[in-house]
N, C-alpha and C. Protein backbone atom coordinates (compact mmCIF):
# COMPACT_ATOMS: atom_id res chain seq x y z
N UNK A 1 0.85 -1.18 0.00
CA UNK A 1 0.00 0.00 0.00
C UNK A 1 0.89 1.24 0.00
N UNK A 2 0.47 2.11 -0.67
CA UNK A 2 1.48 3.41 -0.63
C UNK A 2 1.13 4.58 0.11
N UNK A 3 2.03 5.62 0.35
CA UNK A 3 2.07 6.38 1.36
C UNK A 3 0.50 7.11 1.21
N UNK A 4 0.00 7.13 2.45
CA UNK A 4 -1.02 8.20 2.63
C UNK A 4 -1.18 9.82 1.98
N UNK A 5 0.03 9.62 1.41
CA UNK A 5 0.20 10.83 0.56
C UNK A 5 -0.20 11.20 -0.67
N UNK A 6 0.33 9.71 -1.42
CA UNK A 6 0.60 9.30 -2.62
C UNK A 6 -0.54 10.21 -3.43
N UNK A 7 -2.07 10.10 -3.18
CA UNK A 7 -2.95 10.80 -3.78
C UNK A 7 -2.90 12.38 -4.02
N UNK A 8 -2.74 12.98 -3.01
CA UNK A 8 -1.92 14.28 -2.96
C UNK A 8 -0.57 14.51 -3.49
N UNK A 9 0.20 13.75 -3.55
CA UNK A 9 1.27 14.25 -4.11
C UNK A 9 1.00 13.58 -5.91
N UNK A 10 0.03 12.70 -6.51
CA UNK A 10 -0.54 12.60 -7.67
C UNK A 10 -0.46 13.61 -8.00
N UNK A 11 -1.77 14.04 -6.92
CA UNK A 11 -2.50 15.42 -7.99
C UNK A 11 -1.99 16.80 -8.18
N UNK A 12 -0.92 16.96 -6.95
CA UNK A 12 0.00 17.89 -7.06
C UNK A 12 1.05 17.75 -8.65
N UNK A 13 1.40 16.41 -8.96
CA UNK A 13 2.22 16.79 -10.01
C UNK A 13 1.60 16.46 -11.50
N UNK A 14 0.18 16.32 -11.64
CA UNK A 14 -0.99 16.29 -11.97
C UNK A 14 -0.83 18.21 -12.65
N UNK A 15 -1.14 18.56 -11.46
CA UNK A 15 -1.02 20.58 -11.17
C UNK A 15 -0.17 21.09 -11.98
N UNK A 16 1.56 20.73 -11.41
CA UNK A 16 2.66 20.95 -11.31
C UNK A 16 2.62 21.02 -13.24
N UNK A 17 2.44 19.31 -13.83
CA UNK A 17 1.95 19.54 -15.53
C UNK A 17 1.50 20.83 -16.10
N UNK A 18 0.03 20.62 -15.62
CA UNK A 18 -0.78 21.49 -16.03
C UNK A 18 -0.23 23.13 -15.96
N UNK A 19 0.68 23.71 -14.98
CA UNK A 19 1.01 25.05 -14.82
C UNK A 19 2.12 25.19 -15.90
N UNK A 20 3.19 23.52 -16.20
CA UNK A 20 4.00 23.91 -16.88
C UNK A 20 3.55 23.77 -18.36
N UNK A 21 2.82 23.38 -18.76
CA UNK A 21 2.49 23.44 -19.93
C UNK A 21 1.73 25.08 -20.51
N UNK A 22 1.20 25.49 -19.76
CA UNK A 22 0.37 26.68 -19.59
C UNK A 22 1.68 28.09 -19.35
N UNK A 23 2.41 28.05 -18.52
CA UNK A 23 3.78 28.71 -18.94
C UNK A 23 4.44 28.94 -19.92
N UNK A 24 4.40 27.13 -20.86
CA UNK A 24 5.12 27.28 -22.26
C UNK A 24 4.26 28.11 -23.06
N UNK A 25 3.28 27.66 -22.91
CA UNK A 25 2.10 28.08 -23.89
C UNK A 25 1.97 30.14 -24.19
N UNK A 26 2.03 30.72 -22.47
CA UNK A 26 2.59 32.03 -22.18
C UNK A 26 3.84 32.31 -22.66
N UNK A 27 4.82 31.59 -22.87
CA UNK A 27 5.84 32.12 -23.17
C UNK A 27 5.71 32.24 -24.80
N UNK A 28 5.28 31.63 -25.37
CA UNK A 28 5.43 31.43 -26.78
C UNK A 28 4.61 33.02 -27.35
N UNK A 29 3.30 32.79 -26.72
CA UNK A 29 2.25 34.02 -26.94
C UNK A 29 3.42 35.13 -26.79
N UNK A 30 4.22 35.37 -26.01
CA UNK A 30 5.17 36.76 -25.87
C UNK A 30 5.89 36.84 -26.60
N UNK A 31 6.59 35.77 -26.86
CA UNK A 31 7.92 35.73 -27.96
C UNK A 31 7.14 36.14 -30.06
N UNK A 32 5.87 35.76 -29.67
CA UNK A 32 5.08 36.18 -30.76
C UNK A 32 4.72 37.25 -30.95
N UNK A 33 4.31 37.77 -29.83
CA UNK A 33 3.81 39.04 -29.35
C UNK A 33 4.74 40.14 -29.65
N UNK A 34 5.63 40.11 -29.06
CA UNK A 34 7.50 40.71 -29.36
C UNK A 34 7.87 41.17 -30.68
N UNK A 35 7.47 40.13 -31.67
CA UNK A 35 8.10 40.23 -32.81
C UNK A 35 6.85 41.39 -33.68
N UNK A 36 5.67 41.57 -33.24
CA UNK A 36 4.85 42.14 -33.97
C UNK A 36 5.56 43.73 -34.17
N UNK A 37 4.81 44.47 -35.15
CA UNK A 37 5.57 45.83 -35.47
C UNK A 37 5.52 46.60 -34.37
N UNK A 38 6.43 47.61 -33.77
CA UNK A 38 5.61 48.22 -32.41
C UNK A 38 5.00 49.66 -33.07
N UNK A 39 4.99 50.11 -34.47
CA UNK A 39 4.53 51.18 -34.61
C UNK A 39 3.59 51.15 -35.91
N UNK A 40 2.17 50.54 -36.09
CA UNK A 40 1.35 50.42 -36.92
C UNK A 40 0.30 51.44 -37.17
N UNK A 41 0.17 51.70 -38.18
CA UNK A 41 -0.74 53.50 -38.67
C UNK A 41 -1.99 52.86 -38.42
N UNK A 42 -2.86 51.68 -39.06
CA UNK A 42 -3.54 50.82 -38.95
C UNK A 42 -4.40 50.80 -38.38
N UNK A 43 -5.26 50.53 -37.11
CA UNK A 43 -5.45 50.12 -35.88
C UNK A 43 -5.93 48.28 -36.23
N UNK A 44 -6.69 48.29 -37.06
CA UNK A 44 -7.00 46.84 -38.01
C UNK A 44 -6.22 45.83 -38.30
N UNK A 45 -5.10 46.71 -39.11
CA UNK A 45 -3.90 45.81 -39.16
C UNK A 45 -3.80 44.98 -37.47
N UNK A 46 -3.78 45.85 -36.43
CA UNK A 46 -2.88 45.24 -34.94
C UNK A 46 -3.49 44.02 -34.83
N UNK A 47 -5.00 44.41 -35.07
CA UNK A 47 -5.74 42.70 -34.65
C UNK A 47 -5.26 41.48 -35.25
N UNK A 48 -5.10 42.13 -36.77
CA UNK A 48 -5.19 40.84 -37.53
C UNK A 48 -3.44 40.62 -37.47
N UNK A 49 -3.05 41.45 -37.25
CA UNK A 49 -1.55 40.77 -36.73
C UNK A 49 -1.22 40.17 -35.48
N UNK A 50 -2.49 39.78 -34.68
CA UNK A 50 -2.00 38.95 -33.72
C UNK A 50 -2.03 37.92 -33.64
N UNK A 51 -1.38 36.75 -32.89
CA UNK A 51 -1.64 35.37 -33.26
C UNK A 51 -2.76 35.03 -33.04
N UNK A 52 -2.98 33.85 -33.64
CA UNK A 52 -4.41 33.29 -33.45
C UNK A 52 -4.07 32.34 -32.26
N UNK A 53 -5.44 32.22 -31.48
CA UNK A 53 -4.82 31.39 -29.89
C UNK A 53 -5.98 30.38 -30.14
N UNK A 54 -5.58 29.79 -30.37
CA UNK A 54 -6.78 28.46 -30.78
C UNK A 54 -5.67 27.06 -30.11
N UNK A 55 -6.36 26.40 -28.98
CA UNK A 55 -6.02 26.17 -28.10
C UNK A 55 -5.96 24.36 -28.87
N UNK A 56 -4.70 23.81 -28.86
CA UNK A 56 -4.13 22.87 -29.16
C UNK A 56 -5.19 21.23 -28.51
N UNK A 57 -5.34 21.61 -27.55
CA UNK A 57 -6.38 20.34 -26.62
C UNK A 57 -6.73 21.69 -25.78
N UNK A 58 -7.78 20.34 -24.87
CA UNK A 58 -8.53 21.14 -24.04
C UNK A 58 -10.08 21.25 -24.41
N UNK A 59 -10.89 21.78 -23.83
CA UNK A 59 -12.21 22.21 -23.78
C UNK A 59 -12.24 23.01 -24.80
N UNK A 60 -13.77 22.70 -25.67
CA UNK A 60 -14.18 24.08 -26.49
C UNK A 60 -14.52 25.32 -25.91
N UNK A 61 -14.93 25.92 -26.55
CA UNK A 61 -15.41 27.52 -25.86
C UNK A 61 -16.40 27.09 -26.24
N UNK A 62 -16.87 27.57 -24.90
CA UNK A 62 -18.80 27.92 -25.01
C UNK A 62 -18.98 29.23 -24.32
N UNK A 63 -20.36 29.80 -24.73
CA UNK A 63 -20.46 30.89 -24.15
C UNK A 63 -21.05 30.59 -22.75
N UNK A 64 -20.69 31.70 -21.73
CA UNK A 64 -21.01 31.65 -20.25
C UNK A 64 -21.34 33.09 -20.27
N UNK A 65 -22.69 32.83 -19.59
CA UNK A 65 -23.25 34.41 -19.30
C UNK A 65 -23.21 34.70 -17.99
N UNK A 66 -22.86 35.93 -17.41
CA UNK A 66 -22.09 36.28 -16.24
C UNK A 66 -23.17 35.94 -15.05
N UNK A 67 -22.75 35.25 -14.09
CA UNK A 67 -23.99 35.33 -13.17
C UNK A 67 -24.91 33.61 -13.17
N UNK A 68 -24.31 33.10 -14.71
CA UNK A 68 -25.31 31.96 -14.91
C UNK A 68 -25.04 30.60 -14.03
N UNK A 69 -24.25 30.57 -13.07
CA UNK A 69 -24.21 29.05 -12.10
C UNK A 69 -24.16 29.73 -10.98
N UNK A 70 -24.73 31.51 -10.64
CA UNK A 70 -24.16 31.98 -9.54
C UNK A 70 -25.29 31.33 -8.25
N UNK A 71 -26.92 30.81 -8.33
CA UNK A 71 -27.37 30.22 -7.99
C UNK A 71 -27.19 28.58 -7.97
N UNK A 72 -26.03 28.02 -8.14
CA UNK A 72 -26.37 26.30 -8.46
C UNK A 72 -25.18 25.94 -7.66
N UNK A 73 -25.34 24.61 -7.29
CA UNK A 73 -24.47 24.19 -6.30
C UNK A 73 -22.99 24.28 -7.36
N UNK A 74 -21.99 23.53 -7.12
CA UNK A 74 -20.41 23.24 -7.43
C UNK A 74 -20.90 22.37 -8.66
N UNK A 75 -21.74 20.97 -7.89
CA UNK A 75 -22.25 20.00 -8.60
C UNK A 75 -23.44 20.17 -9.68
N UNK A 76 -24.17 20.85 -9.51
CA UNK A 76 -25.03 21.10 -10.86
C UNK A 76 -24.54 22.09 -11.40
N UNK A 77 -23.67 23.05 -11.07
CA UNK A 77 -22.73 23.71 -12.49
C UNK A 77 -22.21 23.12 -13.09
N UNK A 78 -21.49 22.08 -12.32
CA UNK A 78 -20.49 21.69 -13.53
C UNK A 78 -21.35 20.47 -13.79
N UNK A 79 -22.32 20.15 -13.96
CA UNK A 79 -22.94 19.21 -14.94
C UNK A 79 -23.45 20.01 -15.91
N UNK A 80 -23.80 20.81 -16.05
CA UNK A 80 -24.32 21.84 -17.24
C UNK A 80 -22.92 21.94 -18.13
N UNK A 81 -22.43 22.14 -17.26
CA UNK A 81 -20.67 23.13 -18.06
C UNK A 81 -20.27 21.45 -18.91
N UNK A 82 -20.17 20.14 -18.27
CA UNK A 82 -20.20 19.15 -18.90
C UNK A 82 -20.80 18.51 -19.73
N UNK A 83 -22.42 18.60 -19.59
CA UNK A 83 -23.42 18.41 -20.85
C UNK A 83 -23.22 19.58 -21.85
N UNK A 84 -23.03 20.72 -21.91
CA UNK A 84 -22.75 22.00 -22.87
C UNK A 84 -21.56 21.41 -23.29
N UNK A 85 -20.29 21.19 -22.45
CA UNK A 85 -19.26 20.93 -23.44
C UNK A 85 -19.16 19.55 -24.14
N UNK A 86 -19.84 19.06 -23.27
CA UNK A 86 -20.04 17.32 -24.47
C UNK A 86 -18.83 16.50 -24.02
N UNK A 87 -17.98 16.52 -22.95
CA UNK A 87 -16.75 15.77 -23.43
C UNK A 87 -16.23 15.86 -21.68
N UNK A 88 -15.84 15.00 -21.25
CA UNK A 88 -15.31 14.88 -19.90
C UNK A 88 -13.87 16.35 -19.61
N UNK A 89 -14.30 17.16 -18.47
CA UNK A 89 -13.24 17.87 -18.40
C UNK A 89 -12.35 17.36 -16.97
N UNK A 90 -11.00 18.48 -16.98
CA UNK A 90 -10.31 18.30 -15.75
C UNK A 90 -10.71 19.61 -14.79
N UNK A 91 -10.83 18.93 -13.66
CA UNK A 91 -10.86 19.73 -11.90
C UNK A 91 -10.46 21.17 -12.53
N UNK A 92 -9.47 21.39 -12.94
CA UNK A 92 -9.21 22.85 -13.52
C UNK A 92 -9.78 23.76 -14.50
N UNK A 93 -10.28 22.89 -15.55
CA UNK A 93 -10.85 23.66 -16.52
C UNK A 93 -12.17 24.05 -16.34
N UNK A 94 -12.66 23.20 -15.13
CA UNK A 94 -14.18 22.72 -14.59
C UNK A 94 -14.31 24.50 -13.52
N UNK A 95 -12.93 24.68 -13.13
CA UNK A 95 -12.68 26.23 -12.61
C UNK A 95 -12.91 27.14 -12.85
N UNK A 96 -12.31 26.83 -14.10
CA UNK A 96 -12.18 27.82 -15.45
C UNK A 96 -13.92 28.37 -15.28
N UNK A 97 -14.29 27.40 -16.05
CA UNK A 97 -16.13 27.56 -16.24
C UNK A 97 -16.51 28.04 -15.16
N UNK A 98 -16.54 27.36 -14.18
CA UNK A 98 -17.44 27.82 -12.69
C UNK A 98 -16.95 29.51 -12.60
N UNK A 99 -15.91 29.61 -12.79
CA UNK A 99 -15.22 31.25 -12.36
C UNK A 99 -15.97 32.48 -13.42
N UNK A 100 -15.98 31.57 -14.37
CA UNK A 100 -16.42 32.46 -15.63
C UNK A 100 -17.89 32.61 -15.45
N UNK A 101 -18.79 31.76 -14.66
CA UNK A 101 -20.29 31.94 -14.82
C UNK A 101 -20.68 32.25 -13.23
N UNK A 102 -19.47 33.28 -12.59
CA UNK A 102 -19.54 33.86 -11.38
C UNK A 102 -19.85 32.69 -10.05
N UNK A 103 -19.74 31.46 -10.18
CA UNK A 103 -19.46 30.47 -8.97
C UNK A 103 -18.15 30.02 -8.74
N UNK A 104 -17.07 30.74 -9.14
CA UNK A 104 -16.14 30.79 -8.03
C UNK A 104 -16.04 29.33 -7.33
N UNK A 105 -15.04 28.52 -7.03
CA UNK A 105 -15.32 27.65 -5.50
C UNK A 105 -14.44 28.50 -4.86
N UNK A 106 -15.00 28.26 -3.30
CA UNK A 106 -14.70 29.56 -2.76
C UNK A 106 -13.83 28.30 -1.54
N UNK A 107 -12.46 28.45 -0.40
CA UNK A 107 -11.82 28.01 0.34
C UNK A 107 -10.34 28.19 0.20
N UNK A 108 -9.82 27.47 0.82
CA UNK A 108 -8.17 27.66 1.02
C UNK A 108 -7.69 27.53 -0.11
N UNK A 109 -8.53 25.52 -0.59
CA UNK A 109 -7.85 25.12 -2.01
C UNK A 109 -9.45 24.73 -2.94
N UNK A 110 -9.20 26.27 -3.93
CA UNK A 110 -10.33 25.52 -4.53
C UNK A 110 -10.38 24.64 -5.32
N UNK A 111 -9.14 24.19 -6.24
CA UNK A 111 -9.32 22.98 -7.10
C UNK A 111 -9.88 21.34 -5.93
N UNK A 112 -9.27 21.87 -4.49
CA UNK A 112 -9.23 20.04 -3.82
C UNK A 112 -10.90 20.29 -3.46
N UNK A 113 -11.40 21.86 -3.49
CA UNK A 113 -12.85 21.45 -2.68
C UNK A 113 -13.93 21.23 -3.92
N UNK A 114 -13.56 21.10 -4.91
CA UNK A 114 -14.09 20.88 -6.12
C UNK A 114 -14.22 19.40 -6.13
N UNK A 115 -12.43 19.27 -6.62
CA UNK A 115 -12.46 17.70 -6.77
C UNK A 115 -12.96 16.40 -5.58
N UNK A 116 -13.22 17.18 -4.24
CA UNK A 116 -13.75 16.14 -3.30
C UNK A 116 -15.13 16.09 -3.63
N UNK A 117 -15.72 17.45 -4.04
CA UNK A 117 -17.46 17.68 -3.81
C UNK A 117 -17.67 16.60 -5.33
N UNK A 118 -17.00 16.57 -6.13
CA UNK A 118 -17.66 15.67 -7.64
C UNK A 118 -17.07 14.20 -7.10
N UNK A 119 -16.22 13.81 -6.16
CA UNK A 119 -15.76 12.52 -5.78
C UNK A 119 -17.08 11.84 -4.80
N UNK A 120 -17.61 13.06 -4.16
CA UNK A 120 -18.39 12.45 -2.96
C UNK A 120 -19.92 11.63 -4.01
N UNK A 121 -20.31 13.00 -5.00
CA UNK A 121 -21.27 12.71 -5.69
C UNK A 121 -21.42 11.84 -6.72
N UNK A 122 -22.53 11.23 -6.40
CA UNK A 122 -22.61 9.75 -7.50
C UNK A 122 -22.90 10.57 -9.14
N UNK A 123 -23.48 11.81 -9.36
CA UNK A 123 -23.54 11.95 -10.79
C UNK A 123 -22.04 12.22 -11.05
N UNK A 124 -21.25 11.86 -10.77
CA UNK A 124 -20.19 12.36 -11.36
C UNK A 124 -18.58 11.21 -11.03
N UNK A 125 -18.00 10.78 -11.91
CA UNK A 125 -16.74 9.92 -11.81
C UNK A 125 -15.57 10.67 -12.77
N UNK A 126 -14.29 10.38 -12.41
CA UNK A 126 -13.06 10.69 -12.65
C UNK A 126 -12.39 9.40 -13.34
N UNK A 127 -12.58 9.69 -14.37
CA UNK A 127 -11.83 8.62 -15.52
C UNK A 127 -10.18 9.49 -16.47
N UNK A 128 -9.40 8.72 -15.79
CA UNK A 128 -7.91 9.82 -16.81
C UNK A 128 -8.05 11.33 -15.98
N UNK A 129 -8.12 11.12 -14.85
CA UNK A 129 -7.67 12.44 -14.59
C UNK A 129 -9.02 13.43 -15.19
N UNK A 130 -9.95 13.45 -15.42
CA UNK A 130 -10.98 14.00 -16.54
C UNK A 130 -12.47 13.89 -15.68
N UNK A 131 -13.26 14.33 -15.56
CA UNK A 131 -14.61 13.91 -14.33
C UNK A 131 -15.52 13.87 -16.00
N UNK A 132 -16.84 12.89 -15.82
CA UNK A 132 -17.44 12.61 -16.72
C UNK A 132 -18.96 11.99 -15.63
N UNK A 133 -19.85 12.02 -16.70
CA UNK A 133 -21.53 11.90 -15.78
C UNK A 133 -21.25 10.90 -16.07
N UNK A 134 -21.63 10.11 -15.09
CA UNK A 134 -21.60 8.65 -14.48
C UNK A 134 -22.99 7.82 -15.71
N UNK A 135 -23.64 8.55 -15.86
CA UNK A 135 -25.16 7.99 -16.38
C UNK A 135 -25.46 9.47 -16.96
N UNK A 136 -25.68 10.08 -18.43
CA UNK A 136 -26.21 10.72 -19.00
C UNK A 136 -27.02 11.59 -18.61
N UNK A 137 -28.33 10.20 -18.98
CA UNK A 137 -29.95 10.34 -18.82
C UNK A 137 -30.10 10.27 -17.37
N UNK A 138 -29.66 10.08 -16.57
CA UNK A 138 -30.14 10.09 -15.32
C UNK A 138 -29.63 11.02 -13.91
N UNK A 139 -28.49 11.82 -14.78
CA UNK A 139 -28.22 12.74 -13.94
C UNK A 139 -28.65 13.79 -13.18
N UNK A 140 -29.42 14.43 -13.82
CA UNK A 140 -30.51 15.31 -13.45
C UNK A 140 -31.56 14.58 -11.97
N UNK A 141 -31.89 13.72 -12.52
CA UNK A 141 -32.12 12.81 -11.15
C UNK A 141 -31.39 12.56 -9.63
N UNK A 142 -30.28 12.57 -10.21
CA UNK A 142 -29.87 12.59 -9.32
C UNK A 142 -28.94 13.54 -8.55
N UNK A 143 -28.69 14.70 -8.89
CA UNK A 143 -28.89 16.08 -8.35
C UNK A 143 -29.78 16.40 -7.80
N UNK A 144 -30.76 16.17 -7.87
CA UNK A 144 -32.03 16.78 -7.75
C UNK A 144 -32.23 15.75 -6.07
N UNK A 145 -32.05 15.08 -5.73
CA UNK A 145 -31.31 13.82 -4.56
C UNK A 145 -30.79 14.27 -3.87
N UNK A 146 -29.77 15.25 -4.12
CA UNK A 146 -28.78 15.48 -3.14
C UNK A 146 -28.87 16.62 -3.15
């Protein structure tokens, strides 16, 4: 059996990934950014001279209207944010959304009070690091339960 840790220190370098990949990703945007003209007559030109950021993996964009999970628990936001995006996300990106549709998780650590509240709940399982509805059609049901 392995250290009582082991799960925490997973998901820490789980994190640790995720920040460094997201760094590279920042660094590149600058070094792109850098090279653009710094003195354009234009204003049109600036846009269309910037890179395009169309995100390699990851979640699609959907629209989030400000305010829209600010009534709903942790757990029925991010089942919406998961049926809208169609596709199992990660504890982080699941942030992303909640932050963007003004629910915030709010504590010390909000990714761990996230990932415990979708661990405790049966609509929801963690396959690859990724949380996905356990049962489709029957989720709603069972929110509505708890």
């Amino acid at each position: 059996m392995g250290s009582p840790f082991s799960s925490a220190l997973e998901e820490l370098r789980h994190r640790h990934d995720l920040l460094t990949a997201e760094v590279k990703r920042l660094a590149r945007l600058i070094r792109e950014l850098e090279q653009l003209p710094t003195s354009i007559n234009d204003p049109y030109a600036a846009v269309s001279a910037l890179p395009s950021e169309a995100p390699a993996e990851g979640p699609p964009a959907i629209a989030i209207r400000p305010s829209e999970f600010a009534r709903m628990s942790y757990a029925q936001a991010s089942r919406v944010i998961i049926r809208r995006v169609n596709q199992s996300l990660s504890t982080s990106e699941l942030l992303r959304f909640l932050e963007a549709g003004d629910r915030a998780v709010r504590g010390k650590d909000p990714y761990r009070t996230l990932y415990r509240t979708l661990m405790k709940h049966s609509a929801f399982k963690n396959v690859d690091k990724k949380w996905t509805l356990t049962d489709w059609s029957e989720t709603e049901d069972l929110l509505d339960e708890k």
